[in-house]
Protein backbone atom coordinates (compact mmCIF):
# COMPACT_ATOMS: atom_id res chain seq x y z
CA UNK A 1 -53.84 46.63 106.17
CA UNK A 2 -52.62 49.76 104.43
CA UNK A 3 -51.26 49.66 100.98
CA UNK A 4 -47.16 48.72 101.30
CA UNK A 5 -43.89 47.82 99.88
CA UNK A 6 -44.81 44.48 100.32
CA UNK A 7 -48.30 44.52 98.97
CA UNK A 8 -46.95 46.31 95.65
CA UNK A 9 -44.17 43.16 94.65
CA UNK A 10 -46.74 42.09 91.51
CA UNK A 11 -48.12 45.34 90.95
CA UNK A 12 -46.79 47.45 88.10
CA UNK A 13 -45.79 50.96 88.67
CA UNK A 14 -44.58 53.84 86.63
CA UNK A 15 -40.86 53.30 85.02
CA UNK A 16 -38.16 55.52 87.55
CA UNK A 17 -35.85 58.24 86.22
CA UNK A 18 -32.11 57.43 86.45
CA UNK A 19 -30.80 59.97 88.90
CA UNK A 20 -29.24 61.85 86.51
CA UNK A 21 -32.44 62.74 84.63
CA UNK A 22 -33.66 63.20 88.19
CA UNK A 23 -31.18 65.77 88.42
CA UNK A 24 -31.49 67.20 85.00
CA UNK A 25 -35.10 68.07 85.70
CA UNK A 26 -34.39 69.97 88.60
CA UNK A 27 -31.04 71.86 87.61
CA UNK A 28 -33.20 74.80 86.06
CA UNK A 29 -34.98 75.31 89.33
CA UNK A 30 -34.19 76.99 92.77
CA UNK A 31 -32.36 75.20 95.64
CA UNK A 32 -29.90 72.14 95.58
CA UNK A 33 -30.55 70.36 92.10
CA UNK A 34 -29.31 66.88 93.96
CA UNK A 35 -31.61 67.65 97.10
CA UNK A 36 -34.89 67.92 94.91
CA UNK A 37 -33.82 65.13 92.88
CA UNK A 38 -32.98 62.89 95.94
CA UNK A 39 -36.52 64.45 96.94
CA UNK A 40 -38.61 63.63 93.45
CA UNK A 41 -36.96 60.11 93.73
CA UNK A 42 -38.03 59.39 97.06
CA UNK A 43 -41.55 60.25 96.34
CA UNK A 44 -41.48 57.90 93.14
CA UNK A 45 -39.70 55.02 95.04
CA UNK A 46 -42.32 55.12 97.85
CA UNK A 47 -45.00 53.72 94.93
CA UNK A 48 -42.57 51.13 94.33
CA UNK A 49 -41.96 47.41 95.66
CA UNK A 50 -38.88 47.01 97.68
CA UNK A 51 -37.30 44.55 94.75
CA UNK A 52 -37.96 47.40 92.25
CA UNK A 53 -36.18 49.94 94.50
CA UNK A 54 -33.18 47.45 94.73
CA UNK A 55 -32.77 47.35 91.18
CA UNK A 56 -33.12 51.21 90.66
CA UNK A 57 -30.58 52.06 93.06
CA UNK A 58 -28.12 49.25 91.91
CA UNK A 59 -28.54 51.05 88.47
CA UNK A 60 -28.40 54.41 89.11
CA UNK A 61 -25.83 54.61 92.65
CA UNK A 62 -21.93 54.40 92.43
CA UNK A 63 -20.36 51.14 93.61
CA UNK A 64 -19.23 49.64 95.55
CA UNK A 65 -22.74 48.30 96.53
CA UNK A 66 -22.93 46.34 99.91
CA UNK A 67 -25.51 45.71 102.30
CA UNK A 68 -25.34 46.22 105.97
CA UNK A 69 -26.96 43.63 108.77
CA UNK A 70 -27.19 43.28 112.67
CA UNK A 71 -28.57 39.38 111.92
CA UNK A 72 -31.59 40.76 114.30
CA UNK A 73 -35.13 39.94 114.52
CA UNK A 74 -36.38 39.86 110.74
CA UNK A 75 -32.89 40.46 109.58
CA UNK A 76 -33.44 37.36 106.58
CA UNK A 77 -35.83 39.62 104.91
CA UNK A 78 -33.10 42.55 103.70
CA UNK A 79 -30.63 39.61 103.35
CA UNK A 80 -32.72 37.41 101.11
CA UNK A 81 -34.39 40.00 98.61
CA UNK A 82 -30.65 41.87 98.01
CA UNK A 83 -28.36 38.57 98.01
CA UNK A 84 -30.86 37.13 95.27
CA UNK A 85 -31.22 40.30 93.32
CA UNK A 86 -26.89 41.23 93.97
CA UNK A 87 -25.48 37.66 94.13
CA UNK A 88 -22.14 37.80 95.72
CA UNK A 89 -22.83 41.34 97.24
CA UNK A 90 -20.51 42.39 100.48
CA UNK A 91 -22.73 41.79 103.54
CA UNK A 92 -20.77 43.51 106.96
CA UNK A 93 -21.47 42.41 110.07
CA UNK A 94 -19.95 44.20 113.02
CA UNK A 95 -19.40 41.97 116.08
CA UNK A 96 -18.84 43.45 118.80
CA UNK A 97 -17.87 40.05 120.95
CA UNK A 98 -20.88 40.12 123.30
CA UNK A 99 -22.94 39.09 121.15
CA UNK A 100 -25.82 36.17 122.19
CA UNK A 101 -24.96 32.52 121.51
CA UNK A 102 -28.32 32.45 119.58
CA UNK A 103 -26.70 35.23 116.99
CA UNK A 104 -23.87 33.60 116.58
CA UNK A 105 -25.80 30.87 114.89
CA UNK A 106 -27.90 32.88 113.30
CA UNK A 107 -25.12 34.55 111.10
CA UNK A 108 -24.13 31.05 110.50
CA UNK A 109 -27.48 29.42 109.40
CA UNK A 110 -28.35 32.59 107.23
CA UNK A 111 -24.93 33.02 105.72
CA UNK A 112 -24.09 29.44 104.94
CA UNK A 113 -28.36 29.18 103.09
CA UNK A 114 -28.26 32.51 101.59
CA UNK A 115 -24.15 32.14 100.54
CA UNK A 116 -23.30 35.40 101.45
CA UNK A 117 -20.14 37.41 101.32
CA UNK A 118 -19.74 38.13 105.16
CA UNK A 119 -17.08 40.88 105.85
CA UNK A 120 -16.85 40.86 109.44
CA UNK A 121 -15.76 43.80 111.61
CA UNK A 122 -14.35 44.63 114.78
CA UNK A 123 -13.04 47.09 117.89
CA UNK A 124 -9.06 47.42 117.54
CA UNK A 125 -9.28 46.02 121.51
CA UNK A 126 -10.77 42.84 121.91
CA UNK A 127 -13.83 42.97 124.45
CA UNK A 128 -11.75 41.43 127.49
CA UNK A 129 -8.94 44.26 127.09
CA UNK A 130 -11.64 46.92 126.76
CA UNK A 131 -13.41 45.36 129.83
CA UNK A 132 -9.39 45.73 131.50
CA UNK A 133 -9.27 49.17 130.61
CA UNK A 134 -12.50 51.33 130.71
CA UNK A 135 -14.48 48.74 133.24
CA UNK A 136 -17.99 47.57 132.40
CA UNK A 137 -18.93 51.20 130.22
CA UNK A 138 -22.86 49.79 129.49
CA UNK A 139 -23.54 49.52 133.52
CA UNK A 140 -21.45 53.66 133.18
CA UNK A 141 -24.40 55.77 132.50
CA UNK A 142 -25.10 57.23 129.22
CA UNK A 143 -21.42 58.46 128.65
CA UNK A 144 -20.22 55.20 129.31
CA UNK A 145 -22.73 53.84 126.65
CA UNK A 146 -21.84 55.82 124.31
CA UNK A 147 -18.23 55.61 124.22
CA UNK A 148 -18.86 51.74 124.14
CA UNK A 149 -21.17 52.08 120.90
CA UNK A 150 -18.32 54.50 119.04
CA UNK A 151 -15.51 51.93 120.13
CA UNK A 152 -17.40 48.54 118.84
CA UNK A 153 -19.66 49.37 116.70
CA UNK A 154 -19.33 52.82 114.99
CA UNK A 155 -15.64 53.22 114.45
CA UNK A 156 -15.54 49.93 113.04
CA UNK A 157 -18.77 50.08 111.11
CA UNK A 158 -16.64 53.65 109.40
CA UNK A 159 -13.38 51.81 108.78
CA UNK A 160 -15.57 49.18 106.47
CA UNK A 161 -17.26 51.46 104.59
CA UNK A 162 -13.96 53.19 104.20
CA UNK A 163 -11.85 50.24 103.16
CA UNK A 164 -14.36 48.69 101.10
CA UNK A 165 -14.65 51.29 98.73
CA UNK A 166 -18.55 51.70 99.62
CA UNK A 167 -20.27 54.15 97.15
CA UNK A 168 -24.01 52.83 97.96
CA UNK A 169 -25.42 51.26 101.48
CA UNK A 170 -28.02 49.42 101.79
CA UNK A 171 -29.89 48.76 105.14
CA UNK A 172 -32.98 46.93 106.54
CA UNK A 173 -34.18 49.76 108.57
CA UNK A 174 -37.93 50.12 108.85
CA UNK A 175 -39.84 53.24 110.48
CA UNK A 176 -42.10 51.35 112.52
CA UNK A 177 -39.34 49.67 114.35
CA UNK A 178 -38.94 52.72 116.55
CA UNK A 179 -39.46 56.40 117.19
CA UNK A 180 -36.18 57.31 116.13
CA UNK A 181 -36.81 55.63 112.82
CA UNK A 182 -40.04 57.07 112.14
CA UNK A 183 -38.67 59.54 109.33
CA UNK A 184 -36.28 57.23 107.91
CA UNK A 185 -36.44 58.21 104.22
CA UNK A 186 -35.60 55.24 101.17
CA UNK A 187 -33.06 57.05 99.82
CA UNK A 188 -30.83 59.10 102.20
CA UNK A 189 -27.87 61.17 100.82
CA UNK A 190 -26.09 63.41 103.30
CA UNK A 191 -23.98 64.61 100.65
CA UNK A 192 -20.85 63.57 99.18
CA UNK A 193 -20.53 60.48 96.91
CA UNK A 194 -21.95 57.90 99.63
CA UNK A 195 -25.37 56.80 99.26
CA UNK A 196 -27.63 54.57 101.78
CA UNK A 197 -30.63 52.75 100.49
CA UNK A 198 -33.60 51.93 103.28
CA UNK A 199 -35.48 49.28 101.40
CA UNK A 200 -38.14 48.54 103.49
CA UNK A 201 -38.76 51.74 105.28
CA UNK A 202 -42.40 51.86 104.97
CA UNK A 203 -42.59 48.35 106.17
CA UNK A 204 -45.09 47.14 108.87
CA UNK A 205 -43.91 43.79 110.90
CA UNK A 206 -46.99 41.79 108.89
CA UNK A 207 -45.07 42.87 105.65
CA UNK A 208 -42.14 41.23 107.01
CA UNK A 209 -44.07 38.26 108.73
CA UNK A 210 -45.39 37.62 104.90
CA UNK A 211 -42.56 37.61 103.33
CA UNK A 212 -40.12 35.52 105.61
CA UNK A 213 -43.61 32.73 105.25
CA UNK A 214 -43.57 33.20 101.74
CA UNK A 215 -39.97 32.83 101.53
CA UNK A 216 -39.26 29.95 103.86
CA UNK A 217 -37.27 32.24 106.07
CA UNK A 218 -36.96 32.26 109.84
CA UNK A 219 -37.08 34.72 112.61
CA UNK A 220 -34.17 35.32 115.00
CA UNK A 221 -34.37 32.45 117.36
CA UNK A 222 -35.12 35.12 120.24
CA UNK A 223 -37.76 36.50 118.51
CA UNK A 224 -40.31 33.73 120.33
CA UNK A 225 -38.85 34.82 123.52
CA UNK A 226 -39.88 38.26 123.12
CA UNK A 227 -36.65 39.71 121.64
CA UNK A 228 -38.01 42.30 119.09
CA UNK A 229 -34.27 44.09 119.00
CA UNK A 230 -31.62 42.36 119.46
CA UNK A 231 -27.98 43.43 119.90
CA UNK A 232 -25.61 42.94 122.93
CA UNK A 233 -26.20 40.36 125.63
CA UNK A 234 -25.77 43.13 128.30
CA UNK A 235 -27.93 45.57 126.71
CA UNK A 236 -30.77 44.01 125.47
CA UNK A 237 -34.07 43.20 126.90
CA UNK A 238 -36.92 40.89 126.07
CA UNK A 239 -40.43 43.26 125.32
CA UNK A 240 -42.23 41.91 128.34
CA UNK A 241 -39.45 43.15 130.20
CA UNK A 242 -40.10 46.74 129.78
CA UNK A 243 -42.62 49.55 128.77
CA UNK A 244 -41.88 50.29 125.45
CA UNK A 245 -40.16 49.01 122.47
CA UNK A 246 -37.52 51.80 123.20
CA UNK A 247 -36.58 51.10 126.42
CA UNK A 248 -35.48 47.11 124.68
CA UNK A 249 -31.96 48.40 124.49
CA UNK A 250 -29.70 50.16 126.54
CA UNK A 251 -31.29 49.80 129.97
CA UNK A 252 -34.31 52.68 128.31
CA UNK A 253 -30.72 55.68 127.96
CA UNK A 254 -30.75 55.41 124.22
CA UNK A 255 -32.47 53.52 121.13
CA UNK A 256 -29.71 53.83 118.55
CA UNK A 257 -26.37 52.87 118.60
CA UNK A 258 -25.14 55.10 116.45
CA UNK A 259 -24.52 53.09 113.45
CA UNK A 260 -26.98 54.81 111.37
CA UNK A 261 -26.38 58.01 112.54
CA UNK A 262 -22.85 57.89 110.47
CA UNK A 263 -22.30 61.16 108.44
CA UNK A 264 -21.23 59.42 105.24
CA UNK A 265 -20.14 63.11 103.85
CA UNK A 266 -17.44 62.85 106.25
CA UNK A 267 -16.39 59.84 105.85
């Protein structure tokens, strides 16, 4: 197994700038002083272990600090290492309604054992009105997809960050989860004042296998059943089901939902 995150949690590692300083060092040379500092930190964070990272950017990025989950596959592993080192931090959760049972439950189990703050978000239509409406838009093509995704899960994902204030957001994304995800950086600023924190980017699944066993934590209750993404009932499918990890959700149209493809400069 290749050195990781997860491999570096008792190793020590060379003390991080703050930002600032990060900022400071670059502000004599050419380009965007914030770009090469977002840059320098990046490369410094990557020789870091996820809890490390945490603490940095809970230091060093504006407030309000919350953390972001789909309560998916090996969702308890971003929920467990930021809750214990951020007690009390704002988890959202956007529901879109179709949802499976087994999620559901899952929100309940983890929030209830890990006492989180759950901020829960949804469409301004509820999903029977929408269904009135616009008809069935995941069986509409890719159109029909994605005016489904901006409806229930990126207009309302927008109006939380908006209304809660959020200056930093962290999220469990991991480039091996996907092509699309391959270049996810750990620290992603788009510009503006809103910051988003990847964690465990350079996470493989055994890095999150050993820490949910050394943790006590479960797995999504689908995850036995081949689930390795899970989001809407109607959209997702089992591994065995298809060719490729990509073609899990949204009959093989799409991978992302759009969530974290927000512009938080525009927001």
């Amino acid at each position: 197994m290749s050195t990781s995150s997860a491999q570096r949690l008792a190793e020590p590692s060379l003390p991080l700038p703050s930002l600032a300083e990060a900022i400071r060092l670059h502000a004599a040379g050419d380009g965007d002083a914030r770009r090469l500092a977002v840059a320098h930190c990046n490369r410094l964070l990557a020789g870091c272990p996820a809890e490390q990272r945490v603490e940095w950017a809970l230091a060093n990025l504006p407030g309000e600090h919350v953390l972001t989950s789909s309560f998916g596959a090996q969702a308890a592993v971003s929920l467990h290492l930021v809750s214990r080192l951020r007690p009390g931090i704002p988890v959202i959760f956007i529901d879109t309604g179709y949802l499976f049972a087994e999620t559901y439950r899952f929100v309940d189990q983890l929030a209830a054992r890990l006492e989180l703050d759950l901020r829960i978000y949804r469409a301004a239509l509820s999903p029977a009105w929408q269904e009135a409406r616009f008809g069935r838009r995941w069986e509409q093509g890719l159109a029909g997809i994605e005016a489904y995704n901006r409806d229930n899960k990126v207009e309302p994902m927008e109006r939380a960050l908006r209304q809660l204030g959020v200056g930093t957001w962290f999220a469990g994304l991991r480039r091996s989860q996907a092509s699309t995800r391959a270049g996810v950086e750990i620290l992603d600023w788009s510009g503006g004042e809103r910051w988003k924190v990847h964690l465990i980017a350079d996470w493989s699944d055994r890095d999150v296998h050993r820490y949910l066993e050394a943790n006590g934590l479960p797995y999504h209750p689908l995850w036995q059943q081949g689930y390795v993404s899970i989001g809407d009932v109607h959209s997702t499918r089992p591994l065995q089901e298809v060719g490729h990890i990509d073609e899990t959700r949204f009959n093989g149209l799409k991978r992302e939902c759009g969530l974290h493809e927000i512009n938080l400069s525009g927001l």
